[in-house]
N, C-alpha and C. Protein backbone atom coordinates (compact mmCIF):
# COMPACT_ATOMS: atom_id res chain seq x y z
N UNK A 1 59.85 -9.53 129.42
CA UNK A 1 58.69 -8.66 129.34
C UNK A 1 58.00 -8.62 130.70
N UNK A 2 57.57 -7.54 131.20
CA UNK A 2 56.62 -7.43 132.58
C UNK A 2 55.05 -7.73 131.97
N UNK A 3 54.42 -8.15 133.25
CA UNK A 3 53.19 -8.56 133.03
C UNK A 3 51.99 -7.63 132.03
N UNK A 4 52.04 -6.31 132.21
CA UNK A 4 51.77 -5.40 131.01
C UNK A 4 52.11 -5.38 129.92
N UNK A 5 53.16 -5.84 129.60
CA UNK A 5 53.62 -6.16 127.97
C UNK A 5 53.23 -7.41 127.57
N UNK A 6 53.62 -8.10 128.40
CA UNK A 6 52.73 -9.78 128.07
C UNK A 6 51.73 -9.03 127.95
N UNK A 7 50.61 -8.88 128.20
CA UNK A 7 49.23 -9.27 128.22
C UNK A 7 48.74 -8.11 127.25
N UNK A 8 49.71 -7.01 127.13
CA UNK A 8 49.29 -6.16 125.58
C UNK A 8 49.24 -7.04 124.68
N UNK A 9 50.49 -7.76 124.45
CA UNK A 9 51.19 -8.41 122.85
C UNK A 9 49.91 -9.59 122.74
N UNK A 10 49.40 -9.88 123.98
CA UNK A 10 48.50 -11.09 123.75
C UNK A 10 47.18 -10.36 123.16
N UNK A 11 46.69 -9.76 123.85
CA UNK A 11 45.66 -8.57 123.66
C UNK A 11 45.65 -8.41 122.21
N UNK A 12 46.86 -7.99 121.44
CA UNK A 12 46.84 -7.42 120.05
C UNK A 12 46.95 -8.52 119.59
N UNK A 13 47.32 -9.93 119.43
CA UNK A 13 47.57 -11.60 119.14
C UNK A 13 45.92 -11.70 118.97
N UNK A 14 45.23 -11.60 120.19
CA UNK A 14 43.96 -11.88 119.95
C UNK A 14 43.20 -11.11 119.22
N UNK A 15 43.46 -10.11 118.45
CA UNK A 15 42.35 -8.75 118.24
C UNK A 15 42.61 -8.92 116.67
N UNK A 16 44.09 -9.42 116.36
CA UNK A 16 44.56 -9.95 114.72
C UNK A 16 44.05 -11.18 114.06
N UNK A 17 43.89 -11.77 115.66
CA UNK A 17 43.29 -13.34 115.03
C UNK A 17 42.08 -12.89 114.51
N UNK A 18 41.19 -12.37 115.46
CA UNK A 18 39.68 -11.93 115.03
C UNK A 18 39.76 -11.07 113.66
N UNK A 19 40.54 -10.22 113.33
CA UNK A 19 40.58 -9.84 112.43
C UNK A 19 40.95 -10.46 111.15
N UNK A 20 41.91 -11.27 111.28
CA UNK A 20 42.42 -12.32 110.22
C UNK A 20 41.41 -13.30 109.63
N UNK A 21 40.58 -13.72 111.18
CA UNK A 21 39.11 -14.75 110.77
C UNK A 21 38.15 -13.75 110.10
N UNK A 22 37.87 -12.58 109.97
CA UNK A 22 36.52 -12.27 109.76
C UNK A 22 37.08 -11.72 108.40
N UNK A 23 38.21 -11.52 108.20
CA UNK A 23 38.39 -11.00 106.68
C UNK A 23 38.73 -12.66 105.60
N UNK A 24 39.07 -13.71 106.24
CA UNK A 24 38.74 -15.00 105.65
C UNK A 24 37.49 -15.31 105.13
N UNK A 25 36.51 -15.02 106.67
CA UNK A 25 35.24 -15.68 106.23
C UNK A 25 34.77 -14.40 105.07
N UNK A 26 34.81 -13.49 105.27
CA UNK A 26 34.67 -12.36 104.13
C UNK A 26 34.73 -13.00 102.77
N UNK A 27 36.22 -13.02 102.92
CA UNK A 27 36.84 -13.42 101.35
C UNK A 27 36.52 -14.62 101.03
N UNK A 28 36.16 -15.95 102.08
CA UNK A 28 35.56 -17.26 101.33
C UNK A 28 34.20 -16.87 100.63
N UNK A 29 33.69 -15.99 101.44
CA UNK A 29 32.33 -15.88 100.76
C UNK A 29 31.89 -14.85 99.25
N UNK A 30 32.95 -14.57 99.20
CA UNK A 30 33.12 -13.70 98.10
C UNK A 30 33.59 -14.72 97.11
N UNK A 31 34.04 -15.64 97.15
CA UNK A 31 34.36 -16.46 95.70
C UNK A 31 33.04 -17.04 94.97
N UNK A 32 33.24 -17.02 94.09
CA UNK A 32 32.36 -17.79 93.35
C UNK A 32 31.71 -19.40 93.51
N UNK A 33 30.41 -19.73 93.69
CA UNK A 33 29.84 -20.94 93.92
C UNK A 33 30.33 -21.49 92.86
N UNK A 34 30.51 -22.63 93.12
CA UNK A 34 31.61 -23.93 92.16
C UNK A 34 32.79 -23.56 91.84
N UNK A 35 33.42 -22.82 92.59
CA UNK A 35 35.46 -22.09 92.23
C UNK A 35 35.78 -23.90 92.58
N UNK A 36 37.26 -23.58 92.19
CA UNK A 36 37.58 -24.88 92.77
C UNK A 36 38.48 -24.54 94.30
N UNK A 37 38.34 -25.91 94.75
CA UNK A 37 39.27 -25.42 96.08
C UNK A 37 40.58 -24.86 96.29
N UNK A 38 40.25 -23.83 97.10
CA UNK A 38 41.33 -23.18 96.97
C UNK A 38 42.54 -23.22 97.45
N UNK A 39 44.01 -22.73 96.77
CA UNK A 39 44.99 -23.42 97.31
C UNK A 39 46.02 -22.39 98.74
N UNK A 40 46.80 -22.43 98.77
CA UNK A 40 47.03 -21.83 100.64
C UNK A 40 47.75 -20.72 99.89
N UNK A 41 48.23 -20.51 98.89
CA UNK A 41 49.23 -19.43 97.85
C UNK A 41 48.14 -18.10 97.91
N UNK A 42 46.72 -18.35 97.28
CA UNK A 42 46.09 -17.86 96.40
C UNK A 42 45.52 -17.25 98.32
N UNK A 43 45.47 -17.83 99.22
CA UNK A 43 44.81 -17.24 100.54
C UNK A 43 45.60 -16.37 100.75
N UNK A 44 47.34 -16.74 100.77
CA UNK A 44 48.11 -15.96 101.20
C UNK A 44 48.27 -14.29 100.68
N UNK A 45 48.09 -14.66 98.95
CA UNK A 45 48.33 -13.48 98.03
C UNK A 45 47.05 -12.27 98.47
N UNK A 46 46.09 -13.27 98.90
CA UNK A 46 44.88 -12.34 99.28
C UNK A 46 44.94 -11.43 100.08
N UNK A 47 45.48 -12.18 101.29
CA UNK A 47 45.27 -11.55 102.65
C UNK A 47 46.81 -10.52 102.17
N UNK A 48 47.97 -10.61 102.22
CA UNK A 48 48.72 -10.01 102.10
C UNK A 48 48.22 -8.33 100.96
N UNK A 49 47.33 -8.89 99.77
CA UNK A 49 47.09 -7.87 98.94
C UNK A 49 46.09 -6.82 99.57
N UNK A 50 45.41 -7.45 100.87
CA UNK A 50 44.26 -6.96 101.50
C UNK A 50 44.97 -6.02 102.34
N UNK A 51 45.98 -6.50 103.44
CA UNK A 51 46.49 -5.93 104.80
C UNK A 51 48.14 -5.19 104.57
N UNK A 52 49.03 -5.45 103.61
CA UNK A 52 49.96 -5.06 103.63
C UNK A 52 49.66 -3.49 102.67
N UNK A 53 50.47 -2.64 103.33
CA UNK A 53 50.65 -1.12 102.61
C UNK A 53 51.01 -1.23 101.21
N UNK A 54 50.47 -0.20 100.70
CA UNK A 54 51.33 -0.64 99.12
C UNK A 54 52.55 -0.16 99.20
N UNK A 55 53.03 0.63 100.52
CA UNK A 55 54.37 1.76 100.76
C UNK A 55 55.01 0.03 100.93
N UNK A 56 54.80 -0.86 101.47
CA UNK A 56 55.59 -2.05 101.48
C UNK A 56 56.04 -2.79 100.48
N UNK A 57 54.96 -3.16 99.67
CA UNK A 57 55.05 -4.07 98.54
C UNK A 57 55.51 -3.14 97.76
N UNK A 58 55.86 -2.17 97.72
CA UNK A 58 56.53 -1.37 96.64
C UNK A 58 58.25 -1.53 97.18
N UNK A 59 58.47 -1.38 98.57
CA UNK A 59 59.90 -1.75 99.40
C UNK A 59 60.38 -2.85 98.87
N UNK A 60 59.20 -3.64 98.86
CA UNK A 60 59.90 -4.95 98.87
C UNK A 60 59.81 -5.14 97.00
N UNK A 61 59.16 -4.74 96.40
CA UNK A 61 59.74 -5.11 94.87
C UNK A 61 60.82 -4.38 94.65
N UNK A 62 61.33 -3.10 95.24
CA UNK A 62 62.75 -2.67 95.06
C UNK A 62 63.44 -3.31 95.63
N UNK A 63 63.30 -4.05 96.51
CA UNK A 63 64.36 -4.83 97.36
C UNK A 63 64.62 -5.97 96.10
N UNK A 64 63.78 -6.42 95.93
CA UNK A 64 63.83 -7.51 94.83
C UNK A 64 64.48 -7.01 93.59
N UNK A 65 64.19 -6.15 93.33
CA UNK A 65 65.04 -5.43 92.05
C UNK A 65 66.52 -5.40 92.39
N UNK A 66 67.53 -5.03 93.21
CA UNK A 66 68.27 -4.69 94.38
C UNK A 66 68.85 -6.01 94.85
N UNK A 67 68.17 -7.14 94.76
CA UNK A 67 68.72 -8.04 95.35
C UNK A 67 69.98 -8.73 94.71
N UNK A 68 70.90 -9.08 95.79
CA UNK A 68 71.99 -9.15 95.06
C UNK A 68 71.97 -10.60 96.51
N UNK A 69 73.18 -11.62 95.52
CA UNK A 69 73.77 -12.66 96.24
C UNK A 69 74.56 -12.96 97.48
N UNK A 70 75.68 -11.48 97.24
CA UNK A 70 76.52 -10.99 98.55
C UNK A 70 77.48 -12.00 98.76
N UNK A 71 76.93 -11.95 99.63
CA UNK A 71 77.78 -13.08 101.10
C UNK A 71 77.11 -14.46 101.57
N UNK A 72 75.03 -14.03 100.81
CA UNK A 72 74.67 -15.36 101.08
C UNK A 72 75.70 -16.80 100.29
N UNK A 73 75.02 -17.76 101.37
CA UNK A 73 75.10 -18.75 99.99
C UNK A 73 74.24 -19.00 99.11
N UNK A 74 73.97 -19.73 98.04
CA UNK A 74 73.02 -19.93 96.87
C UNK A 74 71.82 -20.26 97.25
N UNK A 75 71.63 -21.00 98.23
CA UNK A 75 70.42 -21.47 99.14
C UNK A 75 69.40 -20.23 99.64
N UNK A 76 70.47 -19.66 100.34
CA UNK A 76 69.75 -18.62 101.07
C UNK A 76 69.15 -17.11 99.91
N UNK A 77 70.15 -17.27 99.14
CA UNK A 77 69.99 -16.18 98.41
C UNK A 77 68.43 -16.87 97.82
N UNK A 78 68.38 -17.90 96.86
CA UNK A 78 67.45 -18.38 96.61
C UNK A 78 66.09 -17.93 97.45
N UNK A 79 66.25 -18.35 99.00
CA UNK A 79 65.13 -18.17 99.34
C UNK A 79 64.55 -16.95 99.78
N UNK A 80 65.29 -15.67 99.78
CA UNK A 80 65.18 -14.10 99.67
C UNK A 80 64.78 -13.98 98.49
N UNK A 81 64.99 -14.62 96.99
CA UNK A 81 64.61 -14.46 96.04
C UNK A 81 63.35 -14.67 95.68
N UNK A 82 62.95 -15.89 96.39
CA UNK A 82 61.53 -16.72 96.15
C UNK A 82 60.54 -15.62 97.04
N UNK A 83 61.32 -15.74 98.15
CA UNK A 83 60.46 -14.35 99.19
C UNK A 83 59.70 -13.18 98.73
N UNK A 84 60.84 -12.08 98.22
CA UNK A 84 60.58 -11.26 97.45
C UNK A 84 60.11 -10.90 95.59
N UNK A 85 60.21 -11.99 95.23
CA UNK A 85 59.63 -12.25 93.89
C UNK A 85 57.97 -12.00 93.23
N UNK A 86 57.41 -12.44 94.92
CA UNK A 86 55.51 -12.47 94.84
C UNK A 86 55.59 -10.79 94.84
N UNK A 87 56.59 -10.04 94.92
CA UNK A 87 56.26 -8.25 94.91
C UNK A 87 56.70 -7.74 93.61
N UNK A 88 57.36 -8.74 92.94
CA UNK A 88 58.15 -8.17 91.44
C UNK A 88 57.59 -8.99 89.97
N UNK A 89 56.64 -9.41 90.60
CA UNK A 89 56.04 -10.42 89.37
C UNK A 89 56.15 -10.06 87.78
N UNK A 90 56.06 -8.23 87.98
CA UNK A 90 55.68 -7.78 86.46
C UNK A 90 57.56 -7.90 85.95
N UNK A 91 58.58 -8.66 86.91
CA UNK A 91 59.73 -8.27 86.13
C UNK A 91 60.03 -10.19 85.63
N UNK A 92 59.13 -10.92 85.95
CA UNK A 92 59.15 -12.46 85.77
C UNK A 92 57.91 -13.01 84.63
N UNK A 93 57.70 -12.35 83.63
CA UNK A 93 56.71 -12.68 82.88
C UNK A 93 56.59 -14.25 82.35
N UNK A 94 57.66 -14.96 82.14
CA UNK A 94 58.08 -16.10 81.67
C UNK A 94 59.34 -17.15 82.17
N UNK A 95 59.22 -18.08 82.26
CA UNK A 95 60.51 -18.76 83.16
C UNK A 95 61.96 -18.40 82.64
N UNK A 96 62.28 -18.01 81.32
CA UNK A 96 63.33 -17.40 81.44
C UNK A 96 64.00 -16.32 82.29
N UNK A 97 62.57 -15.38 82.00
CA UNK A 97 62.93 -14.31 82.90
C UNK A 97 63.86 -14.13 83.71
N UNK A 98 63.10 -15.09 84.50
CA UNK A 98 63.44 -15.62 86.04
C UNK A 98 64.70 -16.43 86.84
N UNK A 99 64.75 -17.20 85.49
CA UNK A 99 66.25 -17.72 85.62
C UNK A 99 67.20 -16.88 85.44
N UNK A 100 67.30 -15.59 84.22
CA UNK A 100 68.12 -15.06 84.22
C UNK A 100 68.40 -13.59 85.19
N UNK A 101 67.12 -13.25 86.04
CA UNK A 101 66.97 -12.29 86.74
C UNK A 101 67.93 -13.13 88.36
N UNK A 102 67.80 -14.28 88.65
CA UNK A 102 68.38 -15.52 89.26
C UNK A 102 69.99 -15.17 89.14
N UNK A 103 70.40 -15.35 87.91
CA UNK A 103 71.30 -15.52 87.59
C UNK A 103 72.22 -14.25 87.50
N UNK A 104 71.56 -13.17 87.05
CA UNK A 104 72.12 -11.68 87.65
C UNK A 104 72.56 -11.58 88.70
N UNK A 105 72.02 -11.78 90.26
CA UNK A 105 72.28 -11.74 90.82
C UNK A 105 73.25 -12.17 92.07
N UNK A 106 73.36 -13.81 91.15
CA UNK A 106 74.88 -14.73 91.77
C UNK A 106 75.59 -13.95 91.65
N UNK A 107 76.44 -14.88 92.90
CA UNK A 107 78.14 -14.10 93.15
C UNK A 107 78.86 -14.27 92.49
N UNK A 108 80.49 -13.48 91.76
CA UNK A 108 81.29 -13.75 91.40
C UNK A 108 81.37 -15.33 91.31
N UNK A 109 81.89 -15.75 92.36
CA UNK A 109 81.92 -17.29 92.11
C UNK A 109 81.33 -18.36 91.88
N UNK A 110 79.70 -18.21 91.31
CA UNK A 110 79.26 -19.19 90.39
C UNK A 110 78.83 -18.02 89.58
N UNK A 111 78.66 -17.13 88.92
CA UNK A 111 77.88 -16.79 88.37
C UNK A 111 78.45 -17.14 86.93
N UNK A 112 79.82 -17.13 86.42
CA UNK A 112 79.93 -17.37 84.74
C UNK A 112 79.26 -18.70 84.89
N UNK A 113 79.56 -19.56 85.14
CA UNK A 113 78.88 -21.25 85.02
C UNK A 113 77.58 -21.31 85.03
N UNK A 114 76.78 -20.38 85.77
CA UNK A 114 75.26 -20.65 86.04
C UNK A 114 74.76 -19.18 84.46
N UNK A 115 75.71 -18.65 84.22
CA UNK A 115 75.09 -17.50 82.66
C UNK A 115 75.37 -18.65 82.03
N UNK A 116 76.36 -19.65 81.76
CA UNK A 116 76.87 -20.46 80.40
C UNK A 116 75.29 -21.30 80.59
N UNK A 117 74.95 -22.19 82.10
CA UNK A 117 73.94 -22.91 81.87
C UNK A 117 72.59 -22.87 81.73
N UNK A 118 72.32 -21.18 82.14
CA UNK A 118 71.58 -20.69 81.65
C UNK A 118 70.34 -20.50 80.21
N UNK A 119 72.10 -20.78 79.33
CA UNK A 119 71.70 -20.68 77.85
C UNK A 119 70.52 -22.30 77.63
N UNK A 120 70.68 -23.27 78.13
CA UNK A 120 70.07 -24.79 78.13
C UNK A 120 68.63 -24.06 78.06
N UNK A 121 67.76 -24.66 77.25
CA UNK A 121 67.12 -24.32 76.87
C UNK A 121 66.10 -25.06 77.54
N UNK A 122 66.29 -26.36 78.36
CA UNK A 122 65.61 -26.97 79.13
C UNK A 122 65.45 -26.55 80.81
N UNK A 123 66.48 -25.23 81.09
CA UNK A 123 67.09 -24.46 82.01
C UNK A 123 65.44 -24.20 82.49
N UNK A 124 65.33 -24.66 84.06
CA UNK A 124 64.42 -23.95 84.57
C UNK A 124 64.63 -23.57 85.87
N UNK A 125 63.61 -22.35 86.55
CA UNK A 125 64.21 -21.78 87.98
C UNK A 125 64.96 -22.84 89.23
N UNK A 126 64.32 -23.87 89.11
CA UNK A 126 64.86 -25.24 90.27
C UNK A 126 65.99 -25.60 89.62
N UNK A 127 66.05 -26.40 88.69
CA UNK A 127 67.36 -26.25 88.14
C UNK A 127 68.15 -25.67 88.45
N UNK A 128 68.39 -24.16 87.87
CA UNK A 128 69.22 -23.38 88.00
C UNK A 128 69.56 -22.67 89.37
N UNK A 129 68.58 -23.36 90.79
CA UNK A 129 69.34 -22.90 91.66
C UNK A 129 69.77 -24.53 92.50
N UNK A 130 69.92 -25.22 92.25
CA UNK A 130 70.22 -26.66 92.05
C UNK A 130 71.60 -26.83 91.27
N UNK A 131 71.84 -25.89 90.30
CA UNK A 131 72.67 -26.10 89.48
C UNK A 131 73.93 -25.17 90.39
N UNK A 132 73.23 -23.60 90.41
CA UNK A 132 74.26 -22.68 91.70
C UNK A 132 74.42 -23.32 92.86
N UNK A 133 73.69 -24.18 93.40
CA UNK A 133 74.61 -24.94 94.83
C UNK A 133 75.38 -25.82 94.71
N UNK A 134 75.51 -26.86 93.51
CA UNK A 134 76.76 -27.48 93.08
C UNK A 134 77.74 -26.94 93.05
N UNK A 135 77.68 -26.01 92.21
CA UNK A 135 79.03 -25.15 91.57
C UNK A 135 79.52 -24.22 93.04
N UNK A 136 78.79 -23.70 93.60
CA UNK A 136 79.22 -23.10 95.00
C UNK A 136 80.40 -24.07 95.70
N UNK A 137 79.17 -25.60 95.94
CA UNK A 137 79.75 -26.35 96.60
C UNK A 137 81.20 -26.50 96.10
N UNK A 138 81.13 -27.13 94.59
CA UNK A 138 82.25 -27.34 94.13
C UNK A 138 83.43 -26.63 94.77
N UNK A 139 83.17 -25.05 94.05
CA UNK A 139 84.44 -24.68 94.14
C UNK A 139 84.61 -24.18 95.45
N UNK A 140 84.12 -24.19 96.75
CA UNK A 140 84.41 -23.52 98.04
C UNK A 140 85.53 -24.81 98.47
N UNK A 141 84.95 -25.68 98.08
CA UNK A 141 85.51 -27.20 98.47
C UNK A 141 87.16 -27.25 98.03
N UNK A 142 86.97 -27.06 96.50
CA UNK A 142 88.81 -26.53 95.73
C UNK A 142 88.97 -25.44 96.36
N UNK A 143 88.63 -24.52 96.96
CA UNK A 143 89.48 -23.36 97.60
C UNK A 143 90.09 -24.02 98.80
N UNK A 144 89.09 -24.84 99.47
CA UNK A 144 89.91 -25.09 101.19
C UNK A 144 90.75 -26.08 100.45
N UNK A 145 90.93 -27.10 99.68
CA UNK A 145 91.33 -27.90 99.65
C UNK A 145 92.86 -27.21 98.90
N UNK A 146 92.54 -26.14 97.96
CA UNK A 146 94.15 -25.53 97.88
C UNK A 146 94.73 -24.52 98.67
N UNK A 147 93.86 -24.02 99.66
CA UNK A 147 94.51 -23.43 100.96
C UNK A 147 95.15 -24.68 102.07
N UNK A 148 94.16 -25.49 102.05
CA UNK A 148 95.00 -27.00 102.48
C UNK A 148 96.16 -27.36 102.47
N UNK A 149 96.75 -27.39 100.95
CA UNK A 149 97.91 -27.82 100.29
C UNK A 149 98.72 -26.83 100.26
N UNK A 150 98.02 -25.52 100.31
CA UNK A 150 99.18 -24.76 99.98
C UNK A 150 99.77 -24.35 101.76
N UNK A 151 99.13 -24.07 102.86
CA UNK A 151 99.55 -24.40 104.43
C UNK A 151 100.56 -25.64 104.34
N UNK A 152 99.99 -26.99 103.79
CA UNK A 152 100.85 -27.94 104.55
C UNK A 152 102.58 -27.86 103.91
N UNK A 153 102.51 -27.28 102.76
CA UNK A 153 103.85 -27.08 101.66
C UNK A 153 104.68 -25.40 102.37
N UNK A 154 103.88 -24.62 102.90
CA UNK A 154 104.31 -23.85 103.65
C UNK A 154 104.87 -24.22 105.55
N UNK A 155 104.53 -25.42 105.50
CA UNK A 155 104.27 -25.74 106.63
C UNK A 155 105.71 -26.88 107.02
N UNK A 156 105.96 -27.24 105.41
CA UNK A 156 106.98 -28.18 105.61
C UNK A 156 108.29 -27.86 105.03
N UNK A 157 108.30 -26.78 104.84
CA UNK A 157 109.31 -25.91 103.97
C UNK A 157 110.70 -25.31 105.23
């Protein structure tokens, strides 16, 4: 960056902070005397419900609708899921929901195991993506390990 672009990006850095502080102190003072303290979720949901477009949070609950497993692994997908979830709330009414909206979206290769464990009735969202990184793990592990065997038998043939 040349010295003009530095000192824009800082310029607008400083002009967001001020803005970020004065819509805080705003919104602290708008709660109710004796609320309880508040937690960093409930700041976040604020400011985001305050400053983001609704043309966004509408992007991003279709994205969430849309979201699919791919190519991530279970981890990552997970955390695109958790990401985009605070925009799709009205499709997570209850922890089932959620597990099975979760579970839609695994890949081919865990997804029958994580619908069968699904059904557990003790099945909850951590769990069940706890449960998809085993089974990932598992079987990526039996694939190299029978591409392994099946190279070294090709290999000695």
């Amino acid at each position: 960056m040349h010295a003009t672009e530095t000192e824009a990006v800082e310029s607008a850095s400083y002009r967001l902070k001020e803005v970020a502080y004065s819509w805080f102190e705003l919104w602290e003072k708008s709660r109710e005397e004796g609320s309880p303290p508040t937690r960093w979720g409930e700041i976040v949901d604020a400011f985001i419900d305050h400053f983001l477009p609704v043309e966004t949070k509408a992007a991003r609950a279709a994205e969430f609708e849309n979201l699919r497993q791919g190519s991530l692994s279970v981890w990552d997908y997970h955390m695109r899921f958790a990401y985009l979830s605070k925009y799709a709330l009205y499709m997570l009414p209850i922890m089932e929901a959620k597990v099975r909206r979760f579970v839609q979206g695994l890949s081919p290769l865990v997804i029958n195991e994580a619908a069968t464990a699904s059904l557990n009735s003790d099945m909850n969202y951590g769990k069940m993506v706890a449960f998809g990184q085993a089974t990932e793990t598992r079987k990526l592990r039996n694939r190299m390990e029978r591409e392994g065997s099946n190279e070294s038998r090709s290999t000695g043939n």
